[in-house]
PDB file of N, CA and C in Angstrom:
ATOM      1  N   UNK A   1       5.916  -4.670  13.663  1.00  0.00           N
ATOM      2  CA  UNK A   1       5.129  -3.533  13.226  1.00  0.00           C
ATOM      3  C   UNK A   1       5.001  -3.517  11.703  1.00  0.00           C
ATOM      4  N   UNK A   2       6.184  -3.754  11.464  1.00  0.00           N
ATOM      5  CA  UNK A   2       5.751  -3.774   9.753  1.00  0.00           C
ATOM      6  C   UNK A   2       5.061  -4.956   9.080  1.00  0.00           C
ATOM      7  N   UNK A   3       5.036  -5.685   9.791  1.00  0.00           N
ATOM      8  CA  UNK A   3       4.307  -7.467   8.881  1.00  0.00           C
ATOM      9  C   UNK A   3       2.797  -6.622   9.137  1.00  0.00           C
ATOM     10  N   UNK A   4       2.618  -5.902  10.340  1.00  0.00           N
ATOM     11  CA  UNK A   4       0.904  -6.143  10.757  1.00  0.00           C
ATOM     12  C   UNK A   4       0.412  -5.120   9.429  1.00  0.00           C
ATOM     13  N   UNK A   5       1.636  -3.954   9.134  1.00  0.00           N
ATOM     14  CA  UNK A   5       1.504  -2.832   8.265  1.00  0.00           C
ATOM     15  C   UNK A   5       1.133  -3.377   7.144  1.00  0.00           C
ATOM     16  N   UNK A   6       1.821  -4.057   6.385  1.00  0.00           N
ATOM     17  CA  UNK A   6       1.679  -5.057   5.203  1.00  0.00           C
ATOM     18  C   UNK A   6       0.272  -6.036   5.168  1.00  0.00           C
ATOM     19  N   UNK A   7       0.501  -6.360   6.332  1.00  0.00           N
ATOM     20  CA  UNK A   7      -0.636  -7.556   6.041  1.00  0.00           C
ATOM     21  C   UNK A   7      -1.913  -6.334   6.295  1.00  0.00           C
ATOM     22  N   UNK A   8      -2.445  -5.464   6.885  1.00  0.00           N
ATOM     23  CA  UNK A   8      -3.477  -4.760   6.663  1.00  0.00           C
ATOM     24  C   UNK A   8      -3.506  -4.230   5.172  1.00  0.00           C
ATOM     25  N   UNK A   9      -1.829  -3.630   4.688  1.00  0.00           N
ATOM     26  CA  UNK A   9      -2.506  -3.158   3.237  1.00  0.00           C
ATOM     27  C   UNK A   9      -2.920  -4.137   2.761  1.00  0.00           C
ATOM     28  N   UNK A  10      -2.379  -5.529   2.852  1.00  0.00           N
ATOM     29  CA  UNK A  10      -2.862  -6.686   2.031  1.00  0.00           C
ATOM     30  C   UNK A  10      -4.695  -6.878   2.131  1.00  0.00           C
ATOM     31  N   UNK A  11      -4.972  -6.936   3.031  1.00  0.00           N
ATOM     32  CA  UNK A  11      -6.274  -7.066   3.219  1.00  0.00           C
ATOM     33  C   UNK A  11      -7.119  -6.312   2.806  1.00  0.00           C
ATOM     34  N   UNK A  12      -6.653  -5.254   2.856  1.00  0.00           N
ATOM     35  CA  UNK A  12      -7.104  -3.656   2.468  1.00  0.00           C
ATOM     36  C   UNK A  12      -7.486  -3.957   0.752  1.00  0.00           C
ATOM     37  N   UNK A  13      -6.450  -3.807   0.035  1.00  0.00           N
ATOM     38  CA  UNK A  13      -6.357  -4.350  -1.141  1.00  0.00           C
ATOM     39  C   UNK A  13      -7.383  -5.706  -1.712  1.00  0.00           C
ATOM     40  N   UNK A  14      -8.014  -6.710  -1.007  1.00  0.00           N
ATOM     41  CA  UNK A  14      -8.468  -8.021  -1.101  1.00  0.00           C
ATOM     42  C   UNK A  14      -9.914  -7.511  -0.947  1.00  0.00           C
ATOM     43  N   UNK A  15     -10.258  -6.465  -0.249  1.00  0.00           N
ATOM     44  CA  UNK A  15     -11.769  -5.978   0.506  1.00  0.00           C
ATOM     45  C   UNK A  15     -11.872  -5.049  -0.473  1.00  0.00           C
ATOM     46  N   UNK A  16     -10.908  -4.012  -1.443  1.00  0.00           N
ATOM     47  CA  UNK A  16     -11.127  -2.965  -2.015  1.00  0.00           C
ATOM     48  C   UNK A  16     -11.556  -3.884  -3.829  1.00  0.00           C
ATOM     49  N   UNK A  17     -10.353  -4.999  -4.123  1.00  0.00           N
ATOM     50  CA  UNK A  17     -10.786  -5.671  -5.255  1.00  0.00           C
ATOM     51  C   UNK A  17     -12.105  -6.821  -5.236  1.00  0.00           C
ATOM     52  N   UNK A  18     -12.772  -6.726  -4.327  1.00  0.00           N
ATOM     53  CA  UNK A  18     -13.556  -7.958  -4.186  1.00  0.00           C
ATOM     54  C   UNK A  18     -14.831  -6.780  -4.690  1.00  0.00           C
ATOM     55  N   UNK A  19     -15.089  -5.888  -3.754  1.00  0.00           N
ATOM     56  CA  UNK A  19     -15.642  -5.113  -3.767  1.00  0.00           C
ATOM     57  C   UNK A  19     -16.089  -4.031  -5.258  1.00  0.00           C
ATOM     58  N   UNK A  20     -15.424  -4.684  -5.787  1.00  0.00           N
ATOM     59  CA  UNK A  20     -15.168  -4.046  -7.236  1.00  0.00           C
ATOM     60  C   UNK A  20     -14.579  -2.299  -7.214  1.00  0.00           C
ATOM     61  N   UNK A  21     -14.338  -2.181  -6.101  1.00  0.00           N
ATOM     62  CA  UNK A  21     -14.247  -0.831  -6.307  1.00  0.00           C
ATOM     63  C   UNK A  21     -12.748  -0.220  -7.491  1.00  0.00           C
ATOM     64  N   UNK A  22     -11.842  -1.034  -7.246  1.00  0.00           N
ATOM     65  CA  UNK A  22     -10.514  -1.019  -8.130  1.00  0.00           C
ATOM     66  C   UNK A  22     -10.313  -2.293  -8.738  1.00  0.00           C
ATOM     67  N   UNK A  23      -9.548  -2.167  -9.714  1.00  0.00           N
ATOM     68  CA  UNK A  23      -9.376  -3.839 -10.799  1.00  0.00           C
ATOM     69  C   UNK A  23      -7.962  -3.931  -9.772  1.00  0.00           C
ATOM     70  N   UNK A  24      -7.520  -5.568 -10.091  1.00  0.00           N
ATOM     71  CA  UNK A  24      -5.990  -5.761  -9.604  1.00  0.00           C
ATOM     72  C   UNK A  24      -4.802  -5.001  -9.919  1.00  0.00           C
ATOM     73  N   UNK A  25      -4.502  -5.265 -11.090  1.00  0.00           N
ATOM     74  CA  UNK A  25      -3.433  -4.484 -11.669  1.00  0.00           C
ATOM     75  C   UNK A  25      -3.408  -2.973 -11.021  1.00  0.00           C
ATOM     76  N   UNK A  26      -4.183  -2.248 -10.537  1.00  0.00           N
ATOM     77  CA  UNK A  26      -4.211  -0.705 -10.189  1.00  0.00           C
ATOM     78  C   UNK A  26      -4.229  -0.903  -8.562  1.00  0.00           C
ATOM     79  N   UNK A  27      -4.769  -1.713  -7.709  1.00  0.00           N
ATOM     80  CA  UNK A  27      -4.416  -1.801  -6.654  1.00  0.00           C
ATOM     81  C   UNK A  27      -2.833  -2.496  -6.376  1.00  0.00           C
ATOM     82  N   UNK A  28      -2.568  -2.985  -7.049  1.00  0.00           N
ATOM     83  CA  UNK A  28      -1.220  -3.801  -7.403  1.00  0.00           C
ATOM     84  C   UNK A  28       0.332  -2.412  -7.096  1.00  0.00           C
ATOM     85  N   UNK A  29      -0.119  -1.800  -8.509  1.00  0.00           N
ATOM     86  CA  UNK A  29       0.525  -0.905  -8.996  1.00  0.00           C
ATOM     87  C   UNK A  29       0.609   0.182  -7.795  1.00  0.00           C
ATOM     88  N   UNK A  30      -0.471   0.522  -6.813  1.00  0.00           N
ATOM     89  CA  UNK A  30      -0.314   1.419  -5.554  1.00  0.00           C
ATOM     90  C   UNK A  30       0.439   1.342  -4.756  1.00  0.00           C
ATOM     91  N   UNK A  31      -0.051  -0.024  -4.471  1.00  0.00           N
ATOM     92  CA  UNK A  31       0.869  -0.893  -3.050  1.00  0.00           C
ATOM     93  C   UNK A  31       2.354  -0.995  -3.500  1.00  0.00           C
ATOM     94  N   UNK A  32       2.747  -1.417  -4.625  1.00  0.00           N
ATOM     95  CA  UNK A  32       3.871  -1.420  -5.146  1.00  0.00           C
ATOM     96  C   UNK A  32       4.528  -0.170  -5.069  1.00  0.00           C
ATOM     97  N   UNK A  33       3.654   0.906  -5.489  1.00  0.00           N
ATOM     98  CA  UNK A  33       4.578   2.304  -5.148  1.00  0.00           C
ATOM     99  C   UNK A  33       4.661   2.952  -3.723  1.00  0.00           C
ATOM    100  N   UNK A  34       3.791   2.615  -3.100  1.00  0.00           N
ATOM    101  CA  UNK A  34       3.534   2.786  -1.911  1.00  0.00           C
ATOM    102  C   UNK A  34       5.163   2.608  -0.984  1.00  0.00           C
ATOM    103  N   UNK A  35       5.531   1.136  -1.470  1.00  0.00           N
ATOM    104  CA  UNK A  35       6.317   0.286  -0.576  1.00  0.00           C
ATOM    105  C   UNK A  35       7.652   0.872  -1.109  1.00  0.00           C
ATOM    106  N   UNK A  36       7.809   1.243  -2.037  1.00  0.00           N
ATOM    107  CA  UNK A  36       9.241   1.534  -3.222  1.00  0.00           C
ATOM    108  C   UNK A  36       9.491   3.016  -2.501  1.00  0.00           C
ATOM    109  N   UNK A  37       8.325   4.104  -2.096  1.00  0.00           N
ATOM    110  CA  UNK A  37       8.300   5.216  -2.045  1.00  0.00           C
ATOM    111  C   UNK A  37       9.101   4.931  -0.219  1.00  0.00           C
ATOM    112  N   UNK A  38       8.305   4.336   0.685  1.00  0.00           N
ATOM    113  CA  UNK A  38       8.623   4.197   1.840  1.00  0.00           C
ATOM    114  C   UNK A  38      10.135   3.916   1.827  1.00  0.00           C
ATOM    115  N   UNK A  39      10.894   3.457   0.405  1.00  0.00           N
ATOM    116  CA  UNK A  39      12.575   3.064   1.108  1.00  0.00           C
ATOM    117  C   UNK A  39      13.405   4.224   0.468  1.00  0.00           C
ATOM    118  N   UNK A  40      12.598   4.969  -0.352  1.00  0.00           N
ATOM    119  CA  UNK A  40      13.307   6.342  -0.526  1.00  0.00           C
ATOM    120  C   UNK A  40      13.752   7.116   0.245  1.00  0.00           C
ATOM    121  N   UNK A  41      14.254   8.074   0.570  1.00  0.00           N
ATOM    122  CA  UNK A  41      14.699   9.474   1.156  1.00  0.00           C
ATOM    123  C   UNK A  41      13.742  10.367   1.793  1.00  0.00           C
ATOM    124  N   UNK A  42      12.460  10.025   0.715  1.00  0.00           N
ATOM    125  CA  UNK A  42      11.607  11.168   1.122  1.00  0.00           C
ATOM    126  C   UNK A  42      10.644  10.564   2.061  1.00  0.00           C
ATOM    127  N   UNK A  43      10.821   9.184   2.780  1.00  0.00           N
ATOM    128  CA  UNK A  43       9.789   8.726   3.663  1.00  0.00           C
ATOM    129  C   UNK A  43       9.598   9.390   5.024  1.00  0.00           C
ATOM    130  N   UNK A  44      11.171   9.560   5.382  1.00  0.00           N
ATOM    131  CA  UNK A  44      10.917  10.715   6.696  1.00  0.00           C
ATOM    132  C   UNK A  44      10.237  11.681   6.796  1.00  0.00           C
ATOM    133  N   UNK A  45      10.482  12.690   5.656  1.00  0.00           N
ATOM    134  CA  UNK A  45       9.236  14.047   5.595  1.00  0.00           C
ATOM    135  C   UNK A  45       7.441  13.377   5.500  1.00  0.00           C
ATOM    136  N   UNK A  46       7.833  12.398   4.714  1.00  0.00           N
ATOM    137  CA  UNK A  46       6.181  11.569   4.631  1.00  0.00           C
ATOM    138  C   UNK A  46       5.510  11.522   5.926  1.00  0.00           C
ATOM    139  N   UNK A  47       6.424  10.534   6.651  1.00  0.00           N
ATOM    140  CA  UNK A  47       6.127   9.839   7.860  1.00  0.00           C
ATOM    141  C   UNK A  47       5.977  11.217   8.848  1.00  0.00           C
ATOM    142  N   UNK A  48       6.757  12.139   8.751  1.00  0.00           N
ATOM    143  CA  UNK A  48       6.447  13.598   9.519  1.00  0.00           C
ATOM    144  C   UNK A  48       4.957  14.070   9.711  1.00  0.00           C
ATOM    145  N   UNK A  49       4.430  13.933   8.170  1.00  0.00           N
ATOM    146  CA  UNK A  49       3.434  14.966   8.190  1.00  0.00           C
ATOM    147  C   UNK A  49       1.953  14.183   8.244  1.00  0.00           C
TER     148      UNK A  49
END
């Protein structure tokens, strides 16, 4: 479950920078917090709502 999770943001990310809609570095910087935020404490209330 989590590779398919990853590999969609990955793709997600590849379709959003191709697209010009975001530069790398800022789609970079999301996914990166994205993933840091999910091993925190506060992912359960996340994942709740």
């Amino acid at each position: 479950m989590a590779l398919s999770i990853s590999v969609a943001v990955l793709l997600g990310i590849i379709v959003l920078v191709k697209g010009g809609y975001v530069r790398v570095g800022s789609a970079a910087t999301c996914a990166l917090f994205g993933f840091t935020l999910a091993a925190t404490g506060l992912a359960p209330t996340i994942n709740t709502t």
